[in-house]
C-alpha atoms as a PDB file:
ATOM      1  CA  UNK A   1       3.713  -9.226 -39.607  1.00  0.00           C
ATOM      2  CA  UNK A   2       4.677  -7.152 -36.689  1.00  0.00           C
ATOM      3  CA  UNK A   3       1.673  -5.990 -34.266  1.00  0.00           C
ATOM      4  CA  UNK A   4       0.483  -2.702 -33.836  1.00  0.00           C
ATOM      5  CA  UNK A   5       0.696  -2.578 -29.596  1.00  0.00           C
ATOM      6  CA  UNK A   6       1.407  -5.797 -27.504  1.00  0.00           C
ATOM      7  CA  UNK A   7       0.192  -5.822 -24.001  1.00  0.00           C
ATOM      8  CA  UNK A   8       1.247  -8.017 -21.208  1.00  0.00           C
ATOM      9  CA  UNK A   9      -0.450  -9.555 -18.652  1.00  0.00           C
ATOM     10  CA  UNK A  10       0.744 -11.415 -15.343  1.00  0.00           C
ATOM     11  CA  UNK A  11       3.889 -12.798 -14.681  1.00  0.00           C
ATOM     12  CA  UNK A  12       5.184 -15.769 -16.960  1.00  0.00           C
ATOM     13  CA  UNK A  13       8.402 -16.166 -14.851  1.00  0.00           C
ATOM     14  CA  UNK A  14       6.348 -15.866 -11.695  1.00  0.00           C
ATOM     15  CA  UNK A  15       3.378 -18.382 -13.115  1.00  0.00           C
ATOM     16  CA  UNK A  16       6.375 -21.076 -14.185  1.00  0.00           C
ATOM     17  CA  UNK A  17       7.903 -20.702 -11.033  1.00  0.00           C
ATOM     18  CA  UNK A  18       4.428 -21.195  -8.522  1.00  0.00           C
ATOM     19  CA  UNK A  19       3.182 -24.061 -10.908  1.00  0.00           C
ATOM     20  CA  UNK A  20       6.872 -25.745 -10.814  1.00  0.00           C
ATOM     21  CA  UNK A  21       6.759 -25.713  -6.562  1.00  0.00           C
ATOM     22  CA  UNK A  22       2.444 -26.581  -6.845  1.00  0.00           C
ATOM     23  CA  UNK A  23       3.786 -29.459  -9.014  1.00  0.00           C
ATOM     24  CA  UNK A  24       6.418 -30.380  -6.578  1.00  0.00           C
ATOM     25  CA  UNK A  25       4.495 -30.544  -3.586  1.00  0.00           C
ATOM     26  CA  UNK A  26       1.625 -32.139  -5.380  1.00  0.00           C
ATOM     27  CA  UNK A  27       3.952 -35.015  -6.886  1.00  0.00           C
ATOM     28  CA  UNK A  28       4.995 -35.750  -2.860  1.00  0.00           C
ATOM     29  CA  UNK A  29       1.440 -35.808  -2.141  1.00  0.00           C
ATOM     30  CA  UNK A  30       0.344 -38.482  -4.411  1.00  0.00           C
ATOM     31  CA  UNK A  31       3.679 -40.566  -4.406  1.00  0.00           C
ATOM     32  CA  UNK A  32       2.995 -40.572  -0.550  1.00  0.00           C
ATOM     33  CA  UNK A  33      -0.824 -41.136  -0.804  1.00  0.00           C
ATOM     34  CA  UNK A  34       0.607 -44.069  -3.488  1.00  0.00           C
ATOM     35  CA  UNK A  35       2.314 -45.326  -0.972  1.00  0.00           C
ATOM     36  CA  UNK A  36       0.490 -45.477   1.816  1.00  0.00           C
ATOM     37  CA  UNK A  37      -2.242 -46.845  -0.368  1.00  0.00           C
ATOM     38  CA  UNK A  38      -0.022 -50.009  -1.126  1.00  0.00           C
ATOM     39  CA  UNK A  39       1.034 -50.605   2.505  1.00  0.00           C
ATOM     40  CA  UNK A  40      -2.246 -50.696   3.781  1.00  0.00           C
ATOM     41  CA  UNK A  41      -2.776 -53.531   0.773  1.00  0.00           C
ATOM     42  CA  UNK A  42      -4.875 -51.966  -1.996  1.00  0.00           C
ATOM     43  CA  UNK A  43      -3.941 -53.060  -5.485  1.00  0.00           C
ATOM     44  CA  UNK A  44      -1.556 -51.372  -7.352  1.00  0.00           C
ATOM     45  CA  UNK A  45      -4.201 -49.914  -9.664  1.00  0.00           C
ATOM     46  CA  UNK A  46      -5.871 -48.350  -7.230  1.00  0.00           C
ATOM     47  CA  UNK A  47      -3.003 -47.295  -5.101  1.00  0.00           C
ATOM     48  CA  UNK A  48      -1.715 -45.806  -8.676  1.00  0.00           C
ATOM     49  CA  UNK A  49      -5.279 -43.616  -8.793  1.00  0.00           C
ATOM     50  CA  UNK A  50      -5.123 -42.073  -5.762  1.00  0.00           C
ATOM     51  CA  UNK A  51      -1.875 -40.730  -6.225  1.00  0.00           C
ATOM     52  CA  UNK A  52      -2.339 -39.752  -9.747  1.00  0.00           C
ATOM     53  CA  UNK A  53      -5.970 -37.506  -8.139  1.00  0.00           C
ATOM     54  CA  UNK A  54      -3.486 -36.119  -5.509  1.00  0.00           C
ATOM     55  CA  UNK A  55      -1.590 -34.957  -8.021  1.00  0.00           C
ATOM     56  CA  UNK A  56      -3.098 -34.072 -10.610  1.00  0.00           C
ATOM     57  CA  UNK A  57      -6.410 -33.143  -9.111  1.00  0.00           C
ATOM     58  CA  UNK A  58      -5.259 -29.775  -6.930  1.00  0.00           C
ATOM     59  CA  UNK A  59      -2.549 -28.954  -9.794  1.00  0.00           C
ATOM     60  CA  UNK A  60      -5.076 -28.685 -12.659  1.00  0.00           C
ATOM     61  CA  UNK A  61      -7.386 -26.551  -9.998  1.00  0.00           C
ATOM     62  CA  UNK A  62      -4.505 -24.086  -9.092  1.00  0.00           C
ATOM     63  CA  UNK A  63      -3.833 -23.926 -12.937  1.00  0.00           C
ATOM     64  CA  UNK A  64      -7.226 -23.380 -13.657  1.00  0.00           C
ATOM     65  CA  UNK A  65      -7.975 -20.925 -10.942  1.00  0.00           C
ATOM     66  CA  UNK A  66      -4.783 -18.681 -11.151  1.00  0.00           C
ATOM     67  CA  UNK A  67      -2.500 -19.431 -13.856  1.00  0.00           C
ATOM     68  CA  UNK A  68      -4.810 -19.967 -16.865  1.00  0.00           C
ATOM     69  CA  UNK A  69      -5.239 -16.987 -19.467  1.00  0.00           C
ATOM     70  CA  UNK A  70      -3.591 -14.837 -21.979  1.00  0.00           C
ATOM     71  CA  UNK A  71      -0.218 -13.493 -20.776  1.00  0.00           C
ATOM     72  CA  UNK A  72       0.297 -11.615 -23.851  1.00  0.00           C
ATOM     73  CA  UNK A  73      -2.202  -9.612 -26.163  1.00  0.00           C
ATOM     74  CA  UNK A  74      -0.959  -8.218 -29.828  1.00  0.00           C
ATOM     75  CA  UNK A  75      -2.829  -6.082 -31.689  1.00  0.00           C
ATOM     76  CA  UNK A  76      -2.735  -6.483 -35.399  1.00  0.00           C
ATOM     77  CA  UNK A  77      -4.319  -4.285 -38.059  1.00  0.00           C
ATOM     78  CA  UNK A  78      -7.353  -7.205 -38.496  1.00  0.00           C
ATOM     79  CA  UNK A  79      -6.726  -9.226 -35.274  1.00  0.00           C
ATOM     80  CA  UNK A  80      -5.824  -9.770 -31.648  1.00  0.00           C
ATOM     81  CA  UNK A  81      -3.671 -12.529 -30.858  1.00  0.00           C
ATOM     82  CA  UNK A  82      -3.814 -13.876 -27.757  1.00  0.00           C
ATOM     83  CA  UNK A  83      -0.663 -15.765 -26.335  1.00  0.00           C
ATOM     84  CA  UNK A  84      -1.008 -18.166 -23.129  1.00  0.00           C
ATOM     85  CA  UNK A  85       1.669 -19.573 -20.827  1.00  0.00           C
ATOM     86  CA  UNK A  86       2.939 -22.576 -22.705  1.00  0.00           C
ATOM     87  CA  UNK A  87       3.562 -22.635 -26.303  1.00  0.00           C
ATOM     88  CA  UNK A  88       0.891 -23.183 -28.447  1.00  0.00           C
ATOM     89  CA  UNK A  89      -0.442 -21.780 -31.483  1.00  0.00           C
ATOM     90  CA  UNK A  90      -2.045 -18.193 -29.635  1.00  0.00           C
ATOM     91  CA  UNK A  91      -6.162 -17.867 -30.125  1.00  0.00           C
ATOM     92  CA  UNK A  92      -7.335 -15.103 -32.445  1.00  0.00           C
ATOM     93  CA  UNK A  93     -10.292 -12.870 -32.197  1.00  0.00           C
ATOM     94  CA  UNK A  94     -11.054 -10.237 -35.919  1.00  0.00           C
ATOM     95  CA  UNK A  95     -11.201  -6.669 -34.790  1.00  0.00           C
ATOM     96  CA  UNK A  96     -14.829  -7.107 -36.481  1.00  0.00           C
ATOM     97  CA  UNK A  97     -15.738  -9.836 -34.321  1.00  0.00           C
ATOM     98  CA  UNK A  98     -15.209  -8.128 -30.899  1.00  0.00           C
ATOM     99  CA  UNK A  99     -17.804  -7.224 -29.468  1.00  0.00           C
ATOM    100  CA  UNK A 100     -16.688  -6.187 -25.526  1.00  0.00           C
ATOM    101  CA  UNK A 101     -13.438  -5.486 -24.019  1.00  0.00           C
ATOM    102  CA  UNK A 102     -13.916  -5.448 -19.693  1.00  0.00           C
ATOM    103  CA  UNK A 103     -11.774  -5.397 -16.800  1.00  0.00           C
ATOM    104  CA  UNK A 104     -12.892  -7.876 -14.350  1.00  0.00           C
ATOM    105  CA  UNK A 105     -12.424  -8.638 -10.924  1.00  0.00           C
ATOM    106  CA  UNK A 106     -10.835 -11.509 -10.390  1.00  0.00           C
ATOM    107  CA  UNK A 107      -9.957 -12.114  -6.785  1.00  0.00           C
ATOM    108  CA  UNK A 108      -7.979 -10.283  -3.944  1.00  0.00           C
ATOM    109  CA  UNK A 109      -7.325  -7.195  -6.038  1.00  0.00           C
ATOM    110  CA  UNK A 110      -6.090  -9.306  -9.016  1.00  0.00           C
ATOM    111  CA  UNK A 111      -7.783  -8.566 -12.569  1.00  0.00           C
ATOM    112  CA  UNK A 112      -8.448 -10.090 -15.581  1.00  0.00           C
ATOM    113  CA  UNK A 113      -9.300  -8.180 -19.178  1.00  0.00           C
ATOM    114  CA  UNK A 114     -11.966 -10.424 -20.752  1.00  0.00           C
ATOM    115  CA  UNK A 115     -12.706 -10.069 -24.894  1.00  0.00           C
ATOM    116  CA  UNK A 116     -15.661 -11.062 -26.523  1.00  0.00           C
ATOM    117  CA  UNK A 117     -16.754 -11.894 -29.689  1.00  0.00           C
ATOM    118  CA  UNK A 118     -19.998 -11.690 -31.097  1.00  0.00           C
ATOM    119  CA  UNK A 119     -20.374 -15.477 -31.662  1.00  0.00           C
ATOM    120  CA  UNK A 120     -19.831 -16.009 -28.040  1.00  0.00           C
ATOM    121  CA  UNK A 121     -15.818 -16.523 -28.073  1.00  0.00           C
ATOM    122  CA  UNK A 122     -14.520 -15.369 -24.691  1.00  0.00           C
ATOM    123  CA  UNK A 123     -10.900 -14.638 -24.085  1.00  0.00           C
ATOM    124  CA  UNK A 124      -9.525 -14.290 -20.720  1.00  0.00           C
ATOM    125  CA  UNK A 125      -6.494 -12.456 -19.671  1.00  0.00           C
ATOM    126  CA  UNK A 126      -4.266 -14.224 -16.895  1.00  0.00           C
ATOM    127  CA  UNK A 127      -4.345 -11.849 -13.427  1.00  0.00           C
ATOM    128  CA  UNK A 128      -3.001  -8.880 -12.891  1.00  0.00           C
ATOM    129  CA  UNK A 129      -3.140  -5.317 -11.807  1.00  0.00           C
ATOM    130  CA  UNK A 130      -6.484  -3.507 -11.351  1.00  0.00           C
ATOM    131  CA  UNK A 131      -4.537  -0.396 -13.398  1.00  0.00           C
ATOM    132  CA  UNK A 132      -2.589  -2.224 -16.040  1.00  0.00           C
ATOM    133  CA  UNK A 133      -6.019  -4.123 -16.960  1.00  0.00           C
ATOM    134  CA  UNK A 134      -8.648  -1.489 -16.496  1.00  0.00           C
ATOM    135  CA  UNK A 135      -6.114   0.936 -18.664  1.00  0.00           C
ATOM    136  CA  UNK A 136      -6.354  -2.265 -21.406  1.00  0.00           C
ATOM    137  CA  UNK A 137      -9.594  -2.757 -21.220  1.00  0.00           C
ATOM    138  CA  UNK A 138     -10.362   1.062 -21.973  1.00  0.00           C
ATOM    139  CA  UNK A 139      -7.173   0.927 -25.051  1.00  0.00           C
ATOM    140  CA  UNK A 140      -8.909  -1.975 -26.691  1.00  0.00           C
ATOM    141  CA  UNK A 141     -12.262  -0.021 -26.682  1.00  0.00           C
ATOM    142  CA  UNK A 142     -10.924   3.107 -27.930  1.00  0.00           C
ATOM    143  CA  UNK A 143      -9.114   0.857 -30.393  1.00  0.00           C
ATOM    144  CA  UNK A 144     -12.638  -0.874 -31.453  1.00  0.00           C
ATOM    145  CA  UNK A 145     -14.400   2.705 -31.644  1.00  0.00           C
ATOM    146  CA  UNK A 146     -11.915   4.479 -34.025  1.00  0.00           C
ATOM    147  CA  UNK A 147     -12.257   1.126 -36.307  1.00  0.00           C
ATOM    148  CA  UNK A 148     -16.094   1.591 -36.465  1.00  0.00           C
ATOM    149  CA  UNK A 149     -15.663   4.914 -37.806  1.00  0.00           C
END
């Protein structure tokens, strides 16, 4: 079934690109902190742990802090669909469940459009533009008010 609008959010290319060089210098980070680890004569377990929380550690924080969220929003004639950065079956909220659509600020002059749902379901758009989102945020709420009537 083909959507009604689709709206896009952030930068996919941009998002793959900054999490591939985050994972890069991460990776360095805990194969050297690995290292180090086993020449000063800690077990290889433990060497193995620190590197793996130097890597993983500040990755999942720059994912979580900038890269997670919906990059793409379609509008269907009972649903949104929202569609995140790596494949995976995208999160749905009913036109009859949503409750508030807001533009919110996120940091620095980035944005995020957050949904609601009445039974607490949040959905959270990845950053972007204070005018792309704020002009989303007031679509889906016109949207929501000529459903009610």
């Amino acid at each position: 079934m083909d959507p009604e609008f689709v709206m896009y959010f952030g930068s996919r290319r941009g998002s793959f690109t900054a999490l591939t060089v985050f994972l890069c210098v991460f990776a360095m980070l805990g194969f050297a902190a690995r290292a180090e680890c086993r020449h000063l004569g800690c077990g290889a377990r433990l060497a193995t742990s620190v590197g793996l929380a130097l890597f993983l550690g500040p990755l999942g924080f720059v994912y979580a802090s900038s890269l997670s969220g919906f990059y793409e929003l379609r509008g269907h004639p009972t649903h949104l669909e929202a569609h995140f950065l790596f494949p995976s079956p995208p999160s749905r909220i009913a036109w009859s469940a949503l409750v508030q659509a807001d533009a919110q600020l996120a940091f620095k002059s980035r944005w995020r459009l957050r949904l609601v749902a009445g039974a607490g379901e949040e959905l959270v758009s990845a950053t972007w533009n204070r005018h792309d989102v704020v002009s989303a945020a007031n679509d889906i709420r016109q949207r929501l008010l000529d459903r009610s009537r």
